[in-house]
Protein backbone atom coordinates (compact mmCIF):
# COMPACT_ATOMS: atom_id res chain seq x y z
CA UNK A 1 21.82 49.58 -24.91
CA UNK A 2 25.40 48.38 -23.58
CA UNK A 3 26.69 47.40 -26.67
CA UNK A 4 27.07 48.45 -30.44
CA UNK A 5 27.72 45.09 -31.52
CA UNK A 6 27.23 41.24 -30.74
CA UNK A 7 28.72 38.60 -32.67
CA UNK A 8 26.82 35.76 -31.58
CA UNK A 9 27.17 32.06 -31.70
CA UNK A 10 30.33 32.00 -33.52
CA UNK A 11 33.82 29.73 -32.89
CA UNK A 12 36.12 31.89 -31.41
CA UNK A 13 40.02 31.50 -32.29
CA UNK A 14 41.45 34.59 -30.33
CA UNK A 15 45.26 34.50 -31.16
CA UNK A 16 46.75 33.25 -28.22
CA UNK A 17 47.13 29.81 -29.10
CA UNK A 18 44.27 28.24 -26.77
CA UNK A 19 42.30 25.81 -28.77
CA UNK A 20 39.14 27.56 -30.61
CA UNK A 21 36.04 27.26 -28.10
CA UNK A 22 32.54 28.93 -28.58
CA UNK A 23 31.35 32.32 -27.60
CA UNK A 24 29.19 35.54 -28.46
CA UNK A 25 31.64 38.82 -28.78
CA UNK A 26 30.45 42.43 -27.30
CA UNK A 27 31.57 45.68 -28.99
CA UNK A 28 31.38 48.61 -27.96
CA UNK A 29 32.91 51.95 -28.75
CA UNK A 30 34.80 50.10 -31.06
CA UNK A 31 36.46 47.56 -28.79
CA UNK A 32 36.02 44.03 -27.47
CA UNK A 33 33.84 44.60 -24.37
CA UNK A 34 33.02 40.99 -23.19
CA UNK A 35 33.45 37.34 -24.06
CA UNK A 36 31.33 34.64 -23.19
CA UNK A 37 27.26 33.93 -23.25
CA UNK A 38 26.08 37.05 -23.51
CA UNK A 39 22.57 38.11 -23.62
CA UNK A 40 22.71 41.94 -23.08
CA UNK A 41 20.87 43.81 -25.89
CA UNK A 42 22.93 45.65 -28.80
CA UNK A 43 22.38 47.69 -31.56
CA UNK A 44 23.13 45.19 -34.17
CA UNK A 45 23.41 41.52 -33.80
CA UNK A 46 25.17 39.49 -36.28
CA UNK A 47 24.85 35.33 -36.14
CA UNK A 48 27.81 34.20 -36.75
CA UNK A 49 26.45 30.52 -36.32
CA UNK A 50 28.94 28.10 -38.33
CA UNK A 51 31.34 30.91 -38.68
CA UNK A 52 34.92 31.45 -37.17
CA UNK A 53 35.07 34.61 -35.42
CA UNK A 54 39.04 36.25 -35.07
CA UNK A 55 41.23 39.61 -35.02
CA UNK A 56 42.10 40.76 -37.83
CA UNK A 57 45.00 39.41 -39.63
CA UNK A 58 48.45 41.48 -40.25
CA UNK A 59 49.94 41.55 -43.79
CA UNK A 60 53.26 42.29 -42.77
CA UNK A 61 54.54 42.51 -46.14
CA UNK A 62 52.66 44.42 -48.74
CA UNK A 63 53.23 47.10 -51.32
CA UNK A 64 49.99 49.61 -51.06
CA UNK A 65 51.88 52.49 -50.53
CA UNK A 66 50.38 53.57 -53.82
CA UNK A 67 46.97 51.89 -53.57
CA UNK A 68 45.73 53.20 -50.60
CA UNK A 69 45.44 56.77 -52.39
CA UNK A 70 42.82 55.41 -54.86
CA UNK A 71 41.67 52.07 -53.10
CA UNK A 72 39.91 53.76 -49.74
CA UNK A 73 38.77 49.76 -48.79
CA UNK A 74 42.71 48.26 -48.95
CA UNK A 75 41.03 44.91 -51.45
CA UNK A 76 41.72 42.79 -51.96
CA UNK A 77 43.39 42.25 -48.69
CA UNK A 78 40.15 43.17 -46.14
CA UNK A 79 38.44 40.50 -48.30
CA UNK A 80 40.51 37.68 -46.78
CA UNK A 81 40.17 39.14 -42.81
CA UNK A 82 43.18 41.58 -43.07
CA UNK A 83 42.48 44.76 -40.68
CA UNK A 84 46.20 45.94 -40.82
CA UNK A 85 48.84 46.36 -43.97
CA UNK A 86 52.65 47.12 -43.28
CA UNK A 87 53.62 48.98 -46.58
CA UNK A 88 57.11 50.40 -47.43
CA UNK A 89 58.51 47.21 -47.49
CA UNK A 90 61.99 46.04 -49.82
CA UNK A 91 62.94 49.61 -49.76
CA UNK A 92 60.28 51.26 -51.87
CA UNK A 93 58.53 54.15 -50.60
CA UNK A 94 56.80 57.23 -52.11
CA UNK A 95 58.78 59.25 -49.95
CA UNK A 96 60.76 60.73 -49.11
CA UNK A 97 60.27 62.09 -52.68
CA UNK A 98 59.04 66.03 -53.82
CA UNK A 99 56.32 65.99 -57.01
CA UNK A 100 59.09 66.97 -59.67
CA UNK A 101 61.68 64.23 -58.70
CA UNK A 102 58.60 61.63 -58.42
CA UNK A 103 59.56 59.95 -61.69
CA UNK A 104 62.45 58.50 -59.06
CA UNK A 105 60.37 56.49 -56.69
CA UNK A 106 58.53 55.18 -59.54
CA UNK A 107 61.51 53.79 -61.79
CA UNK A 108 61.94 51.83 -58.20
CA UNK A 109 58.37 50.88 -58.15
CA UNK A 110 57.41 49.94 -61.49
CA UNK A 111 58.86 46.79 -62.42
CA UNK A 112 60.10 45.09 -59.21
CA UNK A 113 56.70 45.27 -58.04
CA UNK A 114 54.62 45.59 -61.63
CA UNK A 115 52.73 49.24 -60.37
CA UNK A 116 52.37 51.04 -63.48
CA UNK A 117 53.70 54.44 -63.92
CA UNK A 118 50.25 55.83 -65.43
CA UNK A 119 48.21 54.20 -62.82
CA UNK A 120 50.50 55.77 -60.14
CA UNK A 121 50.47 59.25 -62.12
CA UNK A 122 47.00 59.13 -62.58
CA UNK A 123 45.58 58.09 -59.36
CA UNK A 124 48.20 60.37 -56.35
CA UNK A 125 47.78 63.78 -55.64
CA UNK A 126 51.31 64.35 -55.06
CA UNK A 127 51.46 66.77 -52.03
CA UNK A 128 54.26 66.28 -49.94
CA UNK A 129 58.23 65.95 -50.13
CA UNK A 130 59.56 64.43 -46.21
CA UNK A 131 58.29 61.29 -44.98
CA UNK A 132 56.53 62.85 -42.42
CA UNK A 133 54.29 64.68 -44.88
CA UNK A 134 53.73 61.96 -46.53
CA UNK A 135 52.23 59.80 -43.46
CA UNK A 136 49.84 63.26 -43.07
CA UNK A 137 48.32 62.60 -46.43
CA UNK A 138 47.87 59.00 -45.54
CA UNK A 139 46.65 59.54 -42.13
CA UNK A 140 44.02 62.28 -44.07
CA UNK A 141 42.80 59.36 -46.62
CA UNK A 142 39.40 57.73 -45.74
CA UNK A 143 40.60 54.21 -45.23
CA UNK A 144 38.50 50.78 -44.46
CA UNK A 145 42.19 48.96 -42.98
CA UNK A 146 44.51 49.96 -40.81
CA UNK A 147 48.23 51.26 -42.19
CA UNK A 148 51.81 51.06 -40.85
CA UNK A 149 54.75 52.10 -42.97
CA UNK A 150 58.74 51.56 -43.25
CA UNK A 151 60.72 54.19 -45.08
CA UNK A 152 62.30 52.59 -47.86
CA UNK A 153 66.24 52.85 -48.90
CA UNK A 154 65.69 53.41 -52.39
CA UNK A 155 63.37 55.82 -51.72
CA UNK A 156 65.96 57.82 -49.27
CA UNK A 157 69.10 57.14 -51.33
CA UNK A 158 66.89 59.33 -54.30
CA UNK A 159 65.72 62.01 -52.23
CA UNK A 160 69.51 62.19 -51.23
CA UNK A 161 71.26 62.02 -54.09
CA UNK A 162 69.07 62.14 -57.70
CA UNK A 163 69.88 60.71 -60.38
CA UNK A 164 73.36 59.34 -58.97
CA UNK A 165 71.55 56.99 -56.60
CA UNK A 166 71.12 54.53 -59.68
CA UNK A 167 74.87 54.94 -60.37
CA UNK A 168 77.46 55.77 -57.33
CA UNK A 169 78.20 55.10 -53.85
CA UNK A 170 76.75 57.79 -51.48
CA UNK A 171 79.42 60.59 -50.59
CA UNK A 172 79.39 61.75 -46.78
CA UNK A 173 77.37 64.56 -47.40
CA UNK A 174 74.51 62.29 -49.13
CA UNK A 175 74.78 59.77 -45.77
CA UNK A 176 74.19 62.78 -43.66
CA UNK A 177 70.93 63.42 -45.37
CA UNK A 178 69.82 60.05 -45.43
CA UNK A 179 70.34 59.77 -41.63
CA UNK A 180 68.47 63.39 -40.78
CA UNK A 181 64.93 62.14 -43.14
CA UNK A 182 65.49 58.80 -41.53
CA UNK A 183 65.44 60.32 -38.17
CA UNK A 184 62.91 62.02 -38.86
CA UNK A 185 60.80 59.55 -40.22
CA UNK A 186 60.94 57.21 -37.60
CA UNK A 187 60.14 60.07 -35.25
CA UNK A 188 56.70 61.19 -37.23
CA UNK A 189 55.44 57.39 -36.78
CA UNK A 190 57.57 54.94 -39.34
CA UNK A 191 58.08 51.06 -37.59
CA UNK A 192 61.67 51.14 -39.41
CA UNK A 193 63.56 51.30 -42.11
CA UNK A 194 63.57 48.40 -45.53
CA UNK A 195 66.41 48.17 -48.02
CA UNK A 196 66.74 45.86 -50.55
CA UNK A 197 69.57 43.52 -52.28
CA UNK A 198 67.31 41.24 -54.34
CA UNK A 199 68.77 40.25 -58.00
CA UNK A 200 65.31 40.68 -58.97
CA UNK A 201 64.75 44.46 -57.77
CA UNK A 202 65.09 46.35 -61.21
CA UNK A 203 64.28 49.48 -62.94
CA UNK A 204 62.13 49.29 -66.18
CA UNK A 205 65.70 49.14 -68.12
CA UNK A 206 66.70 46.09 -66.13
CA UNK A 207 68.86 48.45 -64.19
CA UNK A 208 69.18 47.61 -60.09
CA UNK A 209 66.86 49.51 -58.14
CA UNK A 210 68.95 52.37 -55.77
CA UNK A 211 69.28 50.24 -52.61
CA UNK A 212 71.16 47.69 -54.28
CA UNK A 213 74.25 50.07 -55.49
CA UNK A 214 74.25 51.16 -51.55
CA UNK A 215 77.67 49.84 -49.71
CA UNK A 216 77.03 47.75 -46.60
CA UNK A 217 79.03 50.49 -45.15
CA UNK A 218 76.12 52.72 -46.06
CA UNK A 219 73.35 49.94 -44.90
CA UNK A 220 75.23 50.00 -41.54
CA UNK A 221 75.16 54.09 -41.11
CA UNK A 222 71.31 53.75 -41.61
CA UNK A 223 70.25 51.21 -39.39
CA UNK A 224 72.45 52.77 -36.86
CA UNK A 225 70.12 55.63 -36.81
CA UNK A 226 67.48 53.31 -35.43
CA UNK A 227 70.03 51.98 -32.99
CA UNK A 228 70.70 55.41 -31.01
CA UNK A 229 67.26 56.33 -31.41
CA UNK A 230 66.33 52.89 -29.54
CA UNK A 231 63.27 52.22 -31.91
CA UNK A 232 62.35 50.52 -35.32
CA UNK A 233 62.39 47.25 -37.34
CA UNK A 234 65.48 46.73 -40.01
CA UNK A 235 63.71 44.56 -42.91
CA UNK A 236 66.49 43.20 -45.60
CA UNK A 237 65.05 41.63 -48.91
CA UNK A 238 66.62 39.31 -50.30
CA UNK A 239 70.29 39.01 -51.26
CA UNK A 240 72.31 36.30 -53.82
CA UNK A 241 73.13 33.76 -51.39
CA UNK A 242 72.44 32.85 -47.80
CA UNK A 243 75.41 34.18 -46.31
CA UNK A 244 74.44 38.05 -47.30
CA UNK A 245 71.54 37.72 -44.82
CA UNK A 246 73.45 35.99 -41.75
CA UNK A 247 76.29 38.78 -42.58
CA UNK A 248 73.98 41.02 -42.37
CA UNK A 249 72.28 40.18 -39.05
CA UNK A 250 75.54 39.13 -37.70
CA UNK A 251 77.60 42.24 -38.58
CA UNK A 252 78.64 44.87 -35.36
CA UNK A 253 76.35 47.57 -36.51
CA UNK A 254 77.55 50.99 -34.27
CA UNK A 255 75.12 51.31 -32.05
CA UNK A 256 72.37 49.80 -33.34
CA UNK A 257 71.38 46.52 -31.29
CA UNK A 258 70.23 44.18 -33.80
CA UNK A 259 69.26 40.16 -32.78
CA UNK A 260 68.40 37.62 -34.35
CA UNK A 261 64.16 37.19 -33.36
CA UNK A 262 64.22 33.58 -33.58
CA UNK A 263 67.07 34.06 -30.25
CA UNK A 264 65.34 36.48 -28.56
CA UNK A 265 61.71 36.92 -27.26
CA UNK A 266 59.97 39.98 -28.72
CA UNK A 267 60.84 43.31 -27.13
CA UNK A 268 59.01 44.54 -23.63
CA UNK A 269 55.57 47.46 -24.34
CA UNK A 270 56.18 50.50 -24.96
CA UNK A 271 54.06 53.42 -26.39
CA UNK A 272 53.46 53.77 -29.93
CA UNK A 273 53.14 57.35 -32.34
CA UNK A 274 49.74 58.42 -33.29
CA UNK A 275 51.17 58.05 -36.81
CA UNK A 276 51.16 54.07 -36.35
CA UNK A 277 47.18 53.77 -37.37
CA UNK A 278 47.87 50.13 -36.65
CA UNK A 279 49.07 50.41 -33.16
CA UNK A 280 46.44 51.92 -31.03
CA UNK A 281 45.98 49.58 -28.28
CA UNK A 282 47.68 48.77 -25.01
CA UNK A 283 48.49 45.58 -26.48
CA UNK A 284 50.95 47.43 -29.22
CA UNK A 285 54.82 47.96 -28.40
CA UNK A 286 57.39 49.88 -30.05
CA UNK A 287 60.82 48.12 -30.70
CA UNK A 288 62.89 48.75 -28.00
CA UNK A 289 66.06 47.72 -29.92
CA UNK A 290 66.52 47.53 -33.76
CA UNK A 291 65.14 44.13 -34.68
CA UNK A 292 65.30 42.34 -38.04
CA UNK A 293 62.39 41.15 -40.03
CA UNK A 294 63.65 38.28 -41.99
CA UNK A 295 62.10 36.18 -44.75
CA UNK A 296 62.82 32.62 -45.00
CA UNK A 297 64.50 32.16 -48.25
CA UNK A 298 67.99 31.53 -47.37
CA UNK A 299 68.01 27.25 -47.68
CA UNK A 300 68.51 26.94 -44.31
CA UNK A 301 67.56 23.66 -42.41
CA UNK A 302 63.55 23.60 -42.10
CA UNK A 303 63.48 23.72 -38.39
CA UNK A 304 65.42 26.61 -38.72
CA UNK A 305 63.40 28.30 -41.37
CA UNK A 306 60.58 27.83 -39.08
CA UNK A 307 61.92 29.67 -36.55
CA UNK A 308 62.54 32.25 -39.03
CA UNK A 309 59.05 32.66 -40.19
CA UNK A 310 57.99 32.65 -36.32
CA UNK A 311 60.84 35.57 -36.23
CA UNK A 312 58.88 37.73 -39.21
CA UNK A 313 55.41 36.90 -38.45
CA UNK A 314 55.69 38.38 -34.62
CA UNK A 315 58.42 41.24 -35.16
CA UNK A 316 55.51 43.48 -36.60
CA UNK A 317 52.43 41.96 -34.45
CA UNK A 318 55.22 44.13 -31.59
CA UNK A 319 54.35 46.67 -32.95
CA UNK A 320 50.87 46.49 -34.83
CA UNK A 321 48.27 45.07 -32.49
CA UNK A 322 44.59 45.25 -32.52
């Protein structure tokens, strides 16, 4: 037989923006073998009569980072057509993070994005310290999605500097570290690096989560990583007022070459790391500057915040295509 699969008689809306038009699909070996009328045999045939038949959707904003360790089908996300999940996001990671000091990640965690601390205790097998241990355990997990990952700030600022990451400015010493794991991280497979400046990102004792005691000083050291290394997606979240995020974007960031999307058509293919379970088609590119991801919520006009969501929607397809 030619094909492991044939979705037949479905309404195809393929992504590119052509209108929807009818057509039987052809997998095989796990890819899109042929469009059209096809009447080759398969293995299975599913009729998909009165059905719309697409890629998978990207959740470019989501916060399994814990979920996937106990959740091995990614709901309720694959329920709605999601195939891929960008975790990490607003600066909260599970690493970098070593079991004892674990009690860290998850003061960031627990009430900016309502994870309980006993479900997280109870459901990770805590097995790694450095980011890039971290995406071996996920790459190990039996998963029914796809998974790319940021490294988060908060996450990095508590590996870096304990306890004090709630409470100071980072010395030179602590920036050092940050820069090596984020380095690293982005070299083992992470799309970027997320921080986070929300009012709303707290502790359990209303405290602000590490990212937001970082200086912009600091926030500029960091992305500049991804700037020399020529690779990686800077996601901000949130910030009081709409100015923070234009100063943000707008700031001369040593050498890091960061541009507004909504100016700039998204960046030429490139090859993606193994590590990027989302990115394993010739379609997928890697950054080849350090681009923004930007949520609309800074009141700007609505032709403008349209552009915006464009801007956030397609920075991660770059780099996540199926």
């Amino acid at each position: 037989m030619p094909y492991d699969l044939i979705i037949k008689n479905g309404t195809v809306i393929d992504g590119s923006g052509l209108p929807r038009y009818r057509a039987d699909v052809a997998v095989r070996h796990g890819h899109v073998a042929a469009l059209g009328r096809i009447r080759e045999a398969a293995r299975a045939v599913i009729d998909a009569d009165g059905h719309v038949v697409t890629p998978g959707f990207i959740d470019g904003h989501t916060h399994m980072d814990a979920q996937v360790f106990w959740d091995p089908l990614g709901t309720c996300s694959c329920w709605h057509g999601v195939t891929t999940v960008v975790m990490g996001n607003c600066g909260f990671t599970l690493a970098p993070c070593g079991k004892a000091e674990r009690h860290l990640v998850v003061r960031n965690l627990e009430r900016a994005e309502d994870i309980a601390a006993e479900a997280m205790d109870a459901g990770i097998d805590w097995t790694w310290t450095t980011f890039p241990e971290f995406l071996d355990r996920v790459d190990a997990l039996p998963k029914g999605i796809n998974y790319a990952g940021y490294i988060g700030h908060s996450a990095l600022r508590t590996y870096a500097m304990g306890e004090r990451a709630f409470e100071k400015k980072a010395s030179e010493d602590d920036l050092r570290a940050m820069e090596r794991e984020l380095r690293d991280a982005i070299r083992a497979g992470a799309i970027g690096f997320t921080t986070s400046r929300s009012p709303s990102h707290e502790t359990p004792d209303r405290r602000p989560v590490a990212s937001r005691l970082a200086s912009w000083d600091e926030v500029r050291r960091l992305v500049g990583v991804m700037g020399e290394m020529n690779a990686g997606v800077f996601e901000l979240a949130g910030g009081p007022s709409r100015g923070v995020c234009s100063a943000a974007v707008k700031s001369p960031i040593s050498g890091a070459r960061i541009s507004p999307c909504w100016k700039r058509p998204p960046p030429a293919a490139g090859g993606c790391s193994r590590r990027c379970t989302a990115a394993r088609s010739r379609s997928c590119s890697r950054s080849r500057r350090t681009c923004p991801s930007i949520a609309c919520r800074c009141g700007a006009s609505s032709e403008r915040c349209r552009s915006i969501s464009r801007s956030s929607a397609c920075a991660i397809p770059s780099c996540a295509a199926v």
